[in-house]
N, C-alpha and C. Protein backbone atom coordinates (compact mmCIF):
# COMPACT_ATOMS: atom_id res chain seq x y z
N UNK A 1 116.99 68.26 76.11
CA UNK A 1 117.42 68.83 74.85
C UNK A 1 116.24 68.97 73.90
N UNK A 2 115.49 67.94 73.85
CA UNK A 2 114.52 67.89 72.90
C UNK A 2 113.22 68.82 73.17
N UNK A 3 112.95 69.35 74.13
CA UNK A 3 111.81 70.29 74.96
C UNK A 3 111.99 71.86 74.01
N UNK A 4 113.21 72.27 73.40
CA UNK A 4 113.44 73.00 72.56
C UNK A 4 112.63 73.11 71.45
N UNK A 5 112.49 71.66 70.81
CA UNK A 5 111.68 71.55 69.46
C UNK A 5 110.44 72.07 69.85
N UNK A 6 110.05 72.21 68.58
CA UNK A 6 108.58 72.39 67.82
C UNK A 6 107.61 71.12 67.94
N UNK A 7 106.77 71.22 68.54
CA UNK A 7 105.85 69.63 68.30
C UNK A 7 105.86 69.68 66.86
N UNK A 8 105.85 68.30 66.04
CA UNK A 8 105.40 68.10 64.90
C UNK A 8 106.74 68.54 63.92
N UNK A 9 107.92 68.94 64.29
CA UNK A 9 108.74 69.86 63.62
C UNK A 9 109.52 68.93 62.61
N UNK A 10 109.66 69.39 61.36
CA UNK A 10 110.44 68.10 60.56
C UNK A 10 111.33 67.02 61.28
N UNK A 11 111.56 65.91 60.93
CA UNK A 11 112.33 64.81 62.18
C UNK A 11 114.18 65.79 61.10
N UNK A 12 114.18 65.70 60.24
CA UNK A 12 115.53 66.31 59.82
C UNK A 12 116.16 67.53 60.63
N UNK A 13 115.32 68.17 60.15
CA UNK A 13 115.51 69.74 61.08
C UNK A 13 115.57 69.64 62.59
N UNK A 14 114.48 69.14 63.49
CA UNK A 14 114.65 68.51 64.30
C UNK A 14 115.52 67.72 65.17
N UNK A 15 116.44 67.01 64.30
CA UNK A 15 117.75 66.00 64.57
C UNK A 15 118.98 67.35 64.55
N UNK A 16 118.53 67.95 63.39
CA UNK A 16 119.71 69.02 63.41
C UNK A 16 119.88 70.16 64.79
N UNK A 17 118.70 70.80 64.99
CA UNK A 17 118.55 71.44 65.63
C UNK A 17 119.00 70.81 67.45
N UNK A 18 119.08 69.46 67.28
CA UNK A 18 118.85 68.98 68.34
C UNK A 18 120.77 68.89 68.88
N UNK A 19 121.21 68.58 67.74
CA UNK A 19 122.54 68.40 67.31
C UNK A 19 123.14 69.31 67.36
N UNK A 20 122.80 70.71 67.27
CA UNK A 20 123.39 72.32 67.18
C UNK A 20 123.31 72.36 68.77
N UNK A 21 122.23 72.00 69.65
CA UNK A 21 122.08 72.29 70.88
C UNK A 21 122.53 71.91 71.35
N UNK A 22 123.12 70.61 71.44
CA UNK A 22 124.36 69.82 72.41
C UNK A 22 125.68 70.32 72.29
N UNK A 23 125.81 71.01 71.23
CA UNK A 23 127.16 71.18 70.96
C UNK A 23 127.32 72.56 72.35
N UNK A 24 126.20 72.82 72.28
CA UNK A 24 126.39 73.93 73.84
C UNK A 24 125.71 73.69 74.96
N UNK A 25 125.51 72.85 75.09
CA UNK A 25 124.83 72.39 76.51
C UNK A 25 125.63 72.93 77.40
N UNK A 26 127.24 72.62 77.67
CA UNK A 26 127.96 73.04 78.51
C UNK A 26 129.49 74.01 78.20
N UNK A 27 129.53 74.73 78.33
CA UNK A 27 131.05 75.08 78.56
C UNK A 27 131.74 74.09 77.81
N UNK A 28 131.86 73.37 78.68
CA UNK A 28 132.72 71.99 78.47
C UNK A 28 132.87 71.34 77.47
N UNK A 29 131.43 70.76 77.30
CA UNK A 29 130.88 70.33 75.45
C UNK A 29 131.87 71.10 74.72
N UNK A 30 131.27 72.32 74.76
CA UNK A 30 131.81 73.22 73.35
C UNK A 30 133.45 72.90 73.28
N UNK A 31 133.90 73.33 74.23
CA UNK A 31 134.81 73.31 74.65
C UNK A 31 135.80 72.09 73.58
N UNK A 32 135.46 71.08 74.21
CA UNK A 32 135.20 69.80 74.05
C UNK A 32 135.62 69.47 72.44
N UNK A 33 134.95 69.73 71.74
CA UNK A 33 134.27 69.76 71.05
C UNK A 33 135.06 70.61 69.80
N UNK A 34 135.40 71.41 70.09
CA UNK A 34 136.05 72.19 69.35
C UNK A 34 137.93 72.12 68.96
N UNK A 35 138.23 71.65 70.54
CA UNK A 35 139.42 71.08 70.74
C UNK A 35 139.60 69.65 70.07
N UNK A 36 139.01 69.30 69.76
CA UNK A 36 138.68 67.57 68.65
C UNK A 36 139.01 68.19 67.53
N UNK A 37 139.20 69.56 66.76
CA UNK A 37 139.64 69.89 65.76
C UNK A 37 140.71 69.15 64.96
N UNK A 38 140.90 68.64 63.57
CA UNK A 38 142.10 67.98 63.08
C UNK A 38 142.64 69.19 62.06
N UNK A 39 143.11 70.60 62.51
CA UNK A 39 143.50 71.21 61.25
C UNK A 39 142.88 72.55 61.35
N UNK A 40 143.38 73.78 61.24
CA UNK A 40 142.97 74.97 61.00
C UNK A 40 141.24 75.30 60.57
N UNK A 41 141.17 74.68 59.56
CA UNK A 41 140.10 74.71 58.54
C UNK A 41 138.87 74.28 59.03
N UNK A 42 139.49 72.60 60.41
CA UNK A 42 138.24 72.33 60.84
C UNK A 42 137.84 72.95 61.96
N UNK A 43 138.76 73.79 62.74
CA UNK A 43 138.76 74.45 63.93
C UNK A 43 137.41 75.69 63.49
N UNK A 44 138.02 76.04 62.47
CA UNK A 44 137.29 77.05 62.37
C UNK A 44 135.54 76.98 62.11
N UNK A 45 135.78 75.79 61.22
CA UNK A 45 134.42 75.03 61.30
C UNK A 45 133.51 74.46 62.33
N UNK A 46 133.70 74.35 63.15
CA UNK A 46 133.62 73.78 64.47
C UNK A 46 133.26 75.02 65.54
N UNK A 47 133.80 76.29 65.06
CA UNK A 47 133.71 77.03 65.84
C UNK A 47 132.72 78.08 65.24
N UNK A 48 132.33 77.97 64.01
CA UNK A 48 131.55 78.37 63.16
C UNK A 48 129.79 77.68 63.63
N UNK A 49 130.43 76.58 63.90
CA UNK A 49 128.89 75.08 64.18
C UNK A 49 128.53 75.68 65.48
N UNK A 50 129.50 76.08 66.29
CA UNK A 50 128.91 76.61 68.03
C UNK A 50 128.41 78.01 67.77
N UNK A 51 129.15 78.90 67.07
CA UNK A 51 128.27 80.39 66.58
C UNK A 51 127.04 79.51 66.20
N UNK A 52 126.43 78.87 64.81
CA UNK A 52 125.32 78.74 64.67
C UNK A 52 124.42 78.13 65.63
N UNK A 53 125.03 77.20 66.85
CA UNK A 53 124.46 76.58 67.91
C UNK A 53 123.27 77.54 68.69
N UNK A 54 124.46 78.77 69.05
CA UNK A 54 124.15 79.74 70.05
C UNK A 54 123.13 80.36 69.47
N UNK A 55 123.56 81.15 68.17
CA UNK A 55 122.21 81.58 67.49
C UNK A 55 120.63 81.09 67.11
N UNK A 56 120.70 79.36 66.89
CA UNK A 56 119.82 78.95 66.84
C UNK A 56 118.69 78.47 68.32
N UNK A 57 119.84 78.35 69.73
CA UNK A 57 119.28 78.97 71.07
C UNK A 57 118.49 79.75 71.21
N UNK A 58 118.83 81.28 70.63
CA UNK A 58 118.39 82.05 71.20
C UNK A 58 117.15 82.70 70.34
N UNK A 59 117.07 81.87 69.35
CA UNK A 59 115.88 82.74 68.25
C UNK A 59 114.84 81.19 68.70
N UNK A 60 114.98 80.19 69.32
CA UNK A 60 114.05 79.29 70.22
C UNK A 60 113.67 79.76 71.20
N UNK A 61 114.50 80.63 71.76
CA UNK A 61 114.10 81.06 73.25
C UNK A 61 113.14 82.39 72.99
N UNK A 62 113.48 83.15 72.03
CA UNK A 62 112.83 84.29 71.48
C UNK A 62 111.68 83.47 71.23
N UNK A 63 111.19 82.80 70.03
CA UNK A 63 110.56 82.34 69.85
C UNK A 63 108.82 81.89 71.03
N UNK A 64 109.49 81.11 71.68
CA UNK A 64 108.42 81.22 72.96
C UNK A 64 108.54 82.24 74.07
N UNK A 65 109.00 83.29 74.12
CA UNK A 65 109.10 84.19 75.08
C UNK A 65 109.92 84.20 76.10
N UNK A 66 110.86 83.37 76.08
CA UNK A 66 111.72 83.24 77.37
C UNK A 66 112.78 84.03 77.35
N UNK A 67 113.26 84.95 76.04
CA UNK A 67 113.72 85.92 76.16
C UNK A 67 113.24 87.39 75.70
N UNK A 68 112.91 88.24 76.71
CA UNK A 68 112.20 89.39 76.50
C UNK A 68 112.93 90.96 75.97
């Protein structure tokens, strides 16, 4: 999970970022994860946290070239 980061990268941002990425590690996770919802409001929140997950994936992966 952590091979994602930035050497040197704030430990906050860092923890966060690290925290956005688990939430999609798997299918399942998310999955997971989302179904733990208590309530409309948090569902949506939750499902809002895996949109920002995915997005913050893929502008890492952009980032070092692994997506062209």
């Amino acid at each position: 999970m952590t091979s994602f980061l930035k050497p040197g990268a704030a430990g906050s941002l860092a923890a966060r970022t690290a925290g956005l990425l688990a939430l999609i590690e798997t299918p399942e996770a998310m999955e997971a994860y989302v179904l733990r919802a208590q309530g409309q409001d948090d569902a949506k929140r939750r499902a809002h946290r895996c949109i920002e997950a995915a997005q913050e994936a893929s502008r890492l992966a952009m980032s070092r070239g692994w997506l062209r």
